[in-house]
C-alpha atoms as a PDB file:
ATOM      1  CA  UNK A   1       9.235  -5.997  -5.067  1.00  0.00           C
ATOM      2  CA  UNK A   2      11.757  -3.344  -4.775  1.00  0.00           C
ATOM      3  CA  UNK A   3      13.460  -2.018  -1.866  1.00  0.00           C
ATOM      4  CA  UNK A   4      12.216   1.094  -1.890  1.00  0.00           C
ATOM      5  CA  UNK A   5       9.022   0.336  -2.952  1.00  0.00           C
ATOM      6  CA  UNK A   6       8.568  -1.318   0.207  1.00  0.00           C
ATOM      7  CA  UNK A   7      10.071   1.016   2.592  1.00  0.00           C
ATOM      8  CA  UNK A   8       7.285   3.527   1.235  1.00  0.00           C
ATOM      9  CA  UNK A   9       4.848   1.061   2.147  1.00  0.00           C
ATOM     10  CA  UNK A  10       6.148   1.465   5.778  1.00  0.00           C
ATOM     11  CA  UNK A  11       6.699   4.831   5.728  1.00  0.00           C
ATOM     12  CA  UNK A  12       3.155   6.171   4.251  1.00  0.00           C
ATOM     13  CA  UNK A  13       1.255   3.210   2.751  1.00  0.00           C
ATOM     14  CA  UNK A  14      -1.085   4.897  -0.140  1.00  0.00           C
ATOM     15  CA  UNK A  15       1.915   6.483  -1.707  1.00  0.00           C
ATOM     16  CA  UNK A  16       3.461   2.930  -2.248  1.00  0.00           C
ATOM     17  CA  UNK A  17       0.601   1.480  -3.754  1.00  0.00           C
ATOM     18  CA  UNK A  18      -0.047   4.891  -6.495  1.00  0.00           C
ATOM     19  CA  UNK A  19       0.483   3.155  -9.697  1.00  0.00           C
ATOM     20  CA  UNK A  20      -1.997   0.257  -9.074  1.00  0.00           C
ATOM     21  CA  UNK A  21      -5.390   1.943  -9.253  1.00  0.00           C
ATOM     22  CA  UNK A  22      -7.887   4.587  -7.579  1.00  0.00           C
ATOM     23  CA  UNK A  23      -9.444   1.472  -5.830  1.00  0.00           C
ATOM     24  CA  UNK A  24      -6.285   0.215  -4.333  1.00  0.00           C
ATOM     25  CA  UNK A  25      -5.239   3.627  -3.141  1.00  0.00           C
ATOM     26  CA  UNK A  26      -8.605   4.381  -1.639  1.00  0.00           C
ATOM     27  CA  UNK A  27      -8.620   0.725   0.339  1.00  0.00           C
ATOM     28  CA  UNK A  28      -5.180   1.379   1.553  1.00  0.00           C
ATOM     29  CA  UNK A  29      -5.946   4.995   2.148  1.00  0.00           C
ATOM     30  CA  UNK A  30      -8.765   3.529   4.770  1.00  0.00           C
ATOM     31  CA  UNK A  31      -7.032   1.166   5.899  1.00  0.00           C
ATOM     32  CA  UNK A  32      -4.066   3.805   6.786  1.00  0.00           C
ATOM     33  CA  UNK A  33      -6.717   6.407   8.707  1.00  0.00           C
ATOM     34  CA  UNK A  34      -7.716   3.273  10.700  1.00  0.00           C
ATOM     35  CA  UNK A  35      -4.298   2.277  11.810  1.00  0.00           C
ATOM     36  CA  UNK A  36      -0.964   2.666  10.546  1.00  0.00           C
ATOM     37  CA  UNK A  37      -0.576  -2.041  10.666  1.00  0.00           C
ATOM     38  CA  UNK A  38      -3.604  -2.457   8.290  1.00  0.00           C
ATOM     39  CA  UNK A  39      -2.582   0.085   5.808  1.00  0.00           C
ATOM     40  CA  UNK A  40       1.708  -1.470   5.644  1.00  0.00           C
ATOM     41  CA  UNK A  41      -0.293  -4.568   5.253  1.00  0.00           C
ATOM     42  CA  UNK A  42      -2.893  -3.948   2.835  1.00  0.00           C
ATOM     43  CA  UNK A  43       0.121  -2.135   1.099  1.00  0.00           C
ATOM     44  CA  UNK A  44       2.462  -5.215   0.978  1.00  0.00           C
ATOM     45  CA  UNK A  45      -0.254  -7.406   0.077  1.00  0.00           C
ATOM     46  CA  UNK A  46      -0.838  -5.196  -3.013  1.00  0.00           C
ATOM     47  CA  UNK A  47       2.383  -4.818  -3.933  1.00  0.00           C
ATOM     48  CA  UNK A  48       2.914  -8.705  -3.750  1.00  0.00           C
ATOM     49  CA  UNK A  49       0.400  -9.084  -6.138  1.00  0.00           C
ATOM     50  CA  UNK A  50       1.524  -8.748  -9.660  1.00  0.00           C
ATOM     51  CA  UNK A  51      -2.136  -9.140 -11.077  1.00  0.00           C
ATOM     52  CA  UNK A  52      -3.228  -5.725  -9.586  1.00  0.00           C
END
């Protein structure tokens, strides 16, 4: 997890997660409208994840 990659998670969450998948971005995208919290977390989960 780069440093960058995760201060685009903080600053707008879907961008951060672009290269894992339409499914992921949508989710986080959701996540995002409902609160800025759920979408930096949603975002750092996925990122976290090196199977997605």
């Amino acid at each position: 997890m780069s440093f960058w990659r995760v201060l685009l998670s903080i600053i707008c969450p879907p961008l951060a997660v672009i290269d894992k998948g339409c499914g992921s971005i949508f989710i986080v995208f959701l996540l995002w409208l409902c609160g800025w919290v759920p979408g930096v977390i949603a975002a750092l989960v996925i990122i976290n994840n090196p199977n997605r």
